[in-house]
Each structure stands twice: as structure tokens, then as C-alpha cells.
Protein backbone atom coordinates (compact mmCIF):
# COMPACT_ATOMS: atom_id res chain seq x y z
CA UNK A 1 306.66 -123.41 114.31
CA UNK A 2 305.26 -120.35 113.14
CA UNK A 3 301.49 -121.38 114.10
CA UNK A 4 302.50 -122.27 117.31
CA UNK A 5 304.13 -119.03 117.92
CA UNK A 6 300.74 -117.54 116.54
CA UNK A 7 298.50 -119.72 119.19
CA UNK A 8 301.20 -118.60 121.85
CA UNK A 9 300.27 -114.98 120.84
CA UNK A 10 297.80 -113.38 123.24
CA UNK A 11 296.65 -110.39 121.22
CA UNK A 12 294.36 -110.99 117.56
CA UNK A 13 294.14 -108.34 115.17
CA UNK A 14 293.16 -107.94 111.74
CA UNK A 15 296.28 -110.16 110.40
CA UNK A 16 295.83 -112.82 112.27
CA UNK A 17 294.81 -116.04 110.09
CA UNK A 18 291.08 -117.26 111.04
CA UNK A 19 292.47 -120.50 111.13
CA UNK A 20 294.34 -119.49 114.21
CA UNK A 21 290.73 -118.19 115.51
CA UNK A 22 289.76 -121.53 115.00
CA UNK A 23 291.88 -123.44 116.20
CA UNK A 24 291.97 -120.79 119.44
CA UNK A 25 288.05 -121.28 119.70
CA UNK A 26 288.34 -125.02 119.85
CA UNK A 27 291.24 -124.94 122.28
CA UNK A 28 289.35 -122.55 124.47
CA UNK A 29 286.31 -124.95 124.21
CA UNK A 30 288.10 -128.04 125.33
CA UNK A 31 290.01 -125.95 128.22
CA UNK A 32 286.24 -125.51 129.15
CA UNK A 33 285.33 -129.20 129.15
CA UNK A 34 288.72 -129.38 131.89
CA UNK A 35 290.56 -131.48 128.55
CA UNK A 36 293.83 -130.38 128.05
CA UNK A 37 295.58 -129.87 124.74
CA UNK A 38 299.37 -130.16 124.58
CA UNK A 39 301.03 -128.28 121.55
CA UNK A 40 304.17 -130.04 120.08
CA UNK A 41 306.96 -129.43 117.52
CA UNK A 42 309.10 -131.72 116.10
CA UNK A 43 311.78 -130.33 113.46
CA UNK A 44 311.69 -132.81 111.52
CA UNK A 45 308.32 -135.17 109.88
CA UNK A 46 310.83 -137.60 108.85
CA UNK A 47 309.83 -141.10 110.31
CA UNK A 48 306.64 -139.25 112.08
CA UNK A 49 303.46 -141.50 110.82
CA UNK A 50 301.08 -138.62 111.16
CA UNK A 51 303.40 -135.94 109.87
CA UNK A 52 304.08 -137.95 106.73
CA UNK A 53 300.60 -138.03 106.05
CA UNK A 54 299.82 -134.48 106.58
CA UNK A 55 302.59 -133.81 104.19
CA UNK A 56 301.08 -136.08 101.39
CA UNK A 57 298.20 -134.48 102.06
CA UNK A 58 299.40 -131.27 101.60
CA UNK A 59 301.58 -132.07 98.17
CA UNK A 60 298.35 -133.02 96.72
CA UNK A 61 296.32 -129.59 97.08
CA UNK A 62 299.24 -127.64 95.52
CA UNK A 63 298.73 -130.21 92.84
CA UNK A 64 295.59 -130.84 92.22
CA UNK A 65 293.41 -129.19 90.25
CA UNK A 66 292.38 -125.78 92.35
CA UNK A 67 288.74 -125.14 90.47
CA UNK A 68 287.52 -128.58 92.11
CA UNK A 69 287.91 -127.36 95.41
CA UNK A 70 285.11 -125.84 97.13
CA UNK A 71 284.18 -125.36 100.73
CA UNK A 72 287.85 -123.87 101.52
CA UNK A 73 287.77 -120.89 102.94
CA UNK A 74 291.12 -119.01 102.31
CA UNK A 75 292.88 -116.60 104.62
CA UNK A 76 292.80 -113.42 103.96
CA UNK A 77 296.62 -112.84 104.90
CA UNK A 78 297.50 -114.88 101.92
CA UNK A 79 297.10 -112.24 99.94
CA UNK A 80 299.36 -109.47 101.10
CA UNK A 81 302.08 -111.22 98.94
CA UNK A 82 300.27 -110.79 96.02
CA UNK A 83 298.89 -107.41 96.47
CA UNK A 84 302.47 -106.53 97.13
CA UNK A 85 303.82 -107.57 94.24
CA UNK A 86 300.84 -105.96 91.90
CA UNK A 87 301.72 -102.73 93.77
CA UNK A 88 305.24 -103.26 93.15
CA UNK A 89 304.45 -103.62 89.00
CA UNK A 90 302.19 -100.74 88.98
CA UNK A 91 304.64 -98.35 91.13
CA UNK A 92 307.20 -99.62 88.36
CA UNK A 93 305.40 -98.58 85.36
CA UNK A 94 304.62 -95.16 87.23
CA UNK A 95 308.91 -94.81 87.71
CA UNK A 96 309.49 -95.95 84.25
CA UNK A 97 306.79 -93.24 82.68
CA UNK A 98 307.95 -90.42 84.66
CA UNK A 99 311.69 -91.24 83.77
CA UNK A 100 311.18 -91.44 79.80
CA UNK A 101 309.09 -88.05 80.19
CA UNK A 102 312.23 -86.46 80.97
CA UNK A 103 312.05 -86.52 84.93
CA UNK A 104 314.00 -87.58 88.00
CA UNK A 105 317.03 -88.61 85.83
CA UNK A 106 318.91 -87.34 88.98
CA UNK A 107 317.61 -89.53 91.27
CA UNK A 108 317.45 -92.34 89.01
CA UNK A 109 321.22 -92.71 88.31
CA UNK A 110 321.25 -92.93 91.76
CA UNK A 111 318.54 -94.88 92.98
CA UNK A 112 317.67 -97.28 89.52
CA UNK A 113 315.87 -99.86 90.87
CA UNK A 114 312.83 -99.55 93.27
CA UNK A 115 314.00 -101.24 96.33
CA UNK A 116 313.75 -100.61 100.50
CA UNK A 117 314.62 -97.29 101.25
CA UNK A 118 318.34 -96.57 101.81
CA UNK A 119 317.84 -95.34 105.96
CA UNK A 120 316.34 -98.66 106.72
CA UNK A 121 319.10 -100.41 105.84
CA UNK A 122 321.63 -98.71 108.12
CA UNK A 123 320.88 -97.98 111.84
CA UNK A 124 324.12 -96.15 112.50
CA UNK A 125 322.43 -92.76 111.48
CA UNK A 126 320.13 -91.17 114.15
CA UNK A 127 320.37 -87.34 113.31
CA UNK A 128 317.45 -85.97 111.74
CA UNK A 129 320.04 -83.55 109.81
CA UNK A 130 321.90 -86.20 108.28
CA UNK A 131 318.81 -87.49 106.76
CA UNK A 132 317.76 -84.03 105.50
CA UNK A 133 321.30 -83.40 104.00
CA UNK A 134 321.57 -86.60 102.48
CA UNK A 135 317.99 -87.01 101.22
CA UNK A 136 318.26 -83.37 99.67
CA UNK A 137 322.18 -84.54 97.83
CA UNK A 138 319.72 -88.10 96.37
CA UNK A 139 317.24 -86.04 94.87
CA UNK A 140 319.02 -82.83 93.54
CA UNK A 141 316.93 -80.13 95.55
CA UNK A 142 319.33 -77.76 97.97
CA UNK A 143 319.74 -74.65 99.28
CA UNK A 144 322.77 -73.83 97.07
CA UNK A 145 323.06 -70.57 94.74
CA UNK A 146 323.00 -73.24 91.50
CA UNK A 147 319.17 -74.59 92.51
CA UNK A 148 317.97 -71.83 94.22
CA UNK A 149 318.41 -69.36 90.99
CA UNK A 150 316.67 -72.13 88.99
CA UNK A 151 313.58 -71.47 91.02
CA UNK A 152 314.36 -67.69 90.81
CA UNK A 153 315.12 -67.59 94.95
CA UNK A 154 318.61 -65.62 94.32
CA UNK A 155 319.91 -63.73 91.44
CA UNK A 156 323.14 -65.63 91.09
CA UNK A 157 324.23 -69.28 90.43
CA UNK A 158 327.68 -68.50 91.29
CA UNK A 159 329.41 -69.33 94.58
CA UNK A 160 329.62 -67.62 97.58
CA UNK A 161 331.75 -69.31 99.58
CA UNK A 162 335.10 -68.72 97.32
CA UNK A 163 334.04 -65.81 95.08
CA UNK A 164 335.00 -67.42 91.87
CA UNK A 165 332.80 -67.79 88.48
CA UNK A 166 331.77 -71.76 89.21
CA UNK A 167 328.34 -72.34 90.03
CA UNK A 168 327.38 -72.95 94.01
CA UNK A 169 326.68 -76.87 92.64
CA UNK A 170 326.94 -79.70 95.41
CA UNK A 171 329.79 -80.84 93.25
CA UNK A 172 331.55 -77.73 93.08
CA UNK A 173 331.64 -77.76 97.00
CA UNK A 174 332.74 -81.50 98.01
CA UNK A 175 334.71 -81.67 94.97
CA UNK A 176 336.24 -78.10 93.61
CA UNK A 177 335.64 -75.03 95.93
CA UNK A 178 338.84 -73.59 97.27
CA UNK A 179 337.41 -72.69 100.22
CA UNK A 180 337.23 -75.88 101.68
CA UNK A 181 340.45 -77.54 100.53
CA UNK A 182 341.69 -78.61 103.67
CA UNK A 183 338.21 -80.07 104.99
CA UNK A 184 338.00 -82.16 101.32
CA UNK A 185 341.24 -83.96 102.85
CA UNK A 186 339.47 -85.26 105.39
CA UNK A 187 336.85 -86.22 103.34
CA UNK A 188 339.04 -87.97 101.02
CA UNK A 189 340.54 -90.00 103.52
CA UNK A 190 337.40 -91.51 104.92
CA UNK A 191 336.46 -92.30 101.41
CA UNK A 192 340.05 -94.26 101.06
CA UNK A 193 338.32 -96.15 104.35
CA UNK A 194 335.37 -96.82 102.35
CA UNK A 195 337.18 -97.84 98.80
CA UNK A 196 340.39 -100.49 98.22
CA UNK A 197 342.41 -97.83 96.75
CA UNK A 198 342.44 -93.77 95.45
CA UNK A 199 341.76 -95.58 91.91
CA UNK A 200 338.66 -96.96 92.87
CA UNK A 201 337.04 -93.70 94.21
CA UNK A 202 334.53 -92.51 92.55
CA UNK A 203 334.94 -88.79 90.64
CA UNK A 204 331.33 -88.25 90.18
CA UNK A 205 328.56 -87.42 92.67
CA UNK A 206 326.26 -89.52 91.75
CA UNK A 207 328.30 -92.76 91.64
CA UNK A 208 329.65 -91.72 95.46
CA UNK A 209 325.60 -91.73 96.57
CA UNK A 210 325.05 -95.21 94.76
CA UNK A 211 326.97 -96.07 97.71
CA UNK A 212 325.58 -96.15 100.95
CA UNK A 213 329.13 -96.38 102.70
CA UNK A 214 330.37 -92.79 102.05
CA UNK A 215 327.42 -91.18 103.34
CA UNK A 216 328.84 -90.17 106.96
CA UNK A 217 331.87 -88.99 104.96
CA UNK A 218 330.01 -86.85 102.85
CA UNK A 219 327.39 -86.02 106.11
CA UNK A 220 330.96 -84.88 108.48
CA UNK A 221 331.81 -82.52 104.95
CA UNK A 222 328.96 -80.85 104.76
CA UNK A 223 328.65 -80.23 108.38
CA UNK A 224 332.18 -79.25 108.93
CA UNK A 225 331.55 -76.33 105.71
CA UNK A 226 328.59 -74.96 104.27
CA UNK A 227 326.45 -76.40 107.59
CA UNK A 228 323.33 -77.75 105.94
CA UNK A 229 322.46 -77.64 102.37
């Protein structure tokens, strides 16, 4: 199915398979000589004389003894998989390096395992603000008294919104400030949407972000108090 949905393809590019040049140049060459070629599918080779044969055919290469063959020409799209996956083990050791140096333990209790990022997943969100707000809350880095002091922006850690001693964190606002008690009830009731039960909410940060769920919730908090972050 899928080569015949390449050979139905119009357009070649640098993906395409040069078998499917090929076979294209041979079909092209017959169409010349006014003989007409007539592509079919069948789902199953079961009980298909031909098809059987191809198939024992084809058992025996991935058997057989690969440093015999010669004379095959193999396509250079069968290597993306492979190149993928050696990427993959190299990015890997990279994380795990920069993680026992001391770095991105943040992010990494929330994001542990290298995987697809998190917007692809999900096309509910379309606001370029929600993925700035909740991109900054993954990694650590926002425009809060607590970080900005760190890199010696402001003079104070402490918060501004309700005047009190606690540092301008991104937990102190979604989960202590006083400012914003009323708002947090809202907040806490679309995470009851998102969770079973109260019990099963999490009371840390990072454990809400492991979850992909809550992020409107926390996106409507944020934009209903402090505006951005």
C-alpha cells in the first residue's frame, strides 16, 4: 500500500526511495511504448501464487547472510531510523552529563525522559502567551522578584504583590500569596476537573507540570493575576 501511494505521488524530492524512481522510469517508458500498466492491491497474499513467492523471497534476505550480497543498492531513506536513534543516544548522554554536573534539575523533575515536546501533543493551545508562560514555569526562568534578584535585575526577592516577607517564587503565587486567594479557588477547582479527588492533587509545582492536563488551569491563573510571568 504504501508504494502505491508513493507511485500515486506526483512530486519527488530528496526522500523519495530510488526504487520508486525506478519503478516511475519504467512505468513512464512503457506508457511511451502505448502499454499500459495496471497497479493492484490485495490485503491479503494469502492464497496469491505470486505474492507467496515474493514473501519467501523476502524471508530469506532478512535471513541470509547480509555480507554475501552484493549488487544491492540500498535506499538511502532506510537510514533515517537509524540516524535517529544514534541521535537520540548521543542527545541522551549530553542530558545525563549536564544533569550530574549539577544543571537543569528543575526541568528534569519535570521533563525526565527525552520525549516529543509537550505542545505537540495537545492542539487545544493556540496563544503564543500560553506557550511563553508555560515554557518559562518548565524551565524555572521568570520575571518574578525570586529569579530576577538571582541575576541581580531587582534588589529584592520578596513579593510585591502582597507585601509580606515570602519570596515572589511561582509557588508562592499559585500556591500561597494572599493576594490572589479568591482567583486560587478557581484554580483549584479546575484542577478537581483534572484529578479524581482533592487527595490526589498534587502540592508541589513540579509534580502539577508533569502533567500536561492542568496547564490551561495554571495558564487562566496566571492570566487572571500577575498577567505574564
Amino acid at each position: 500500500m504504501s508504494v502505491l501511494k508513493a507511485l500515486k505521488t506526483r512530486t519527488l524530492d530528496a526522500k523519495t526511495s530510488f526504487i520508486i524512481y525506478e519503478i516511475k522510469s519504467s512505468w513512464w517508458k512503457l506508457k511511451e511504448n502505448n502499454l499500459e500498466v495496471k497497479f493492484l492491491w490485495t490485503p491479503s497474499h494469502i492464497g496469491v501464487q505470486g505474492n507467496e513467492s515474493a514473501d519467501q523471497l523476502a524471508k530469506s534476505i532478512v535471513t541470509a547472510d547480509t555480507d554475501r550480497i552484493t549488487g544491492v543498492a540500498i535506499p538511502h531513506t532506510d537510514l533515517y531510523s537509524i540516524l535517529k536513534q544514534q541521535l537520540r543516544e548521543e542527545w541522551k548522554m549530553q542530558w545525563n552529563a549536564v544533569l550530574e554536573a549539577g544543571k537543569g534539575r528543575w526541568y528534569a523533575s519535570i521533563n525526565s525522559e527525552l520525549n516529543i515536546p509537550w505542545f505537540s501533543r495537545n492542539e487545544r493551545y493556540h496563544c503564543r502567551k500560553f506557550y511563553t508562560i508555560m515554557c518559562r514555569l518548565r524551565f524555572g526562568h521568570y520575571r518574578l522578584n525570586a529569579h530576577l534578584s538571582r541575576m541581580k535585575i531587582v534588589a529584592s526577592a520578596t513579593c510585591s504583590f502582597c507585601h509580606t516577607e515570602s519570596d515572589q517564587t511561582a509557588e508562592h503565587i499559585i500556591f500561597d500569596c494572599p493576594a490572589y486567594a479568591i482567583v486560587r479557588l478557581l484554580l483549584i477547582e479546575e484542577l478537581m476537573q483534572v484529578y479524581e479527588n482533592s487527595e490526589s492533587v498534587p502540592r508541589a509545582l513540579q509534580d502539577i507540570l508533569r502533567n500536561t492536563d492542568t496547564y490551561l488551569a495554571l495558564y487562566n491563573f496566571i492570566h487572571h493575576t500577575v498577567k505574564e510571568i
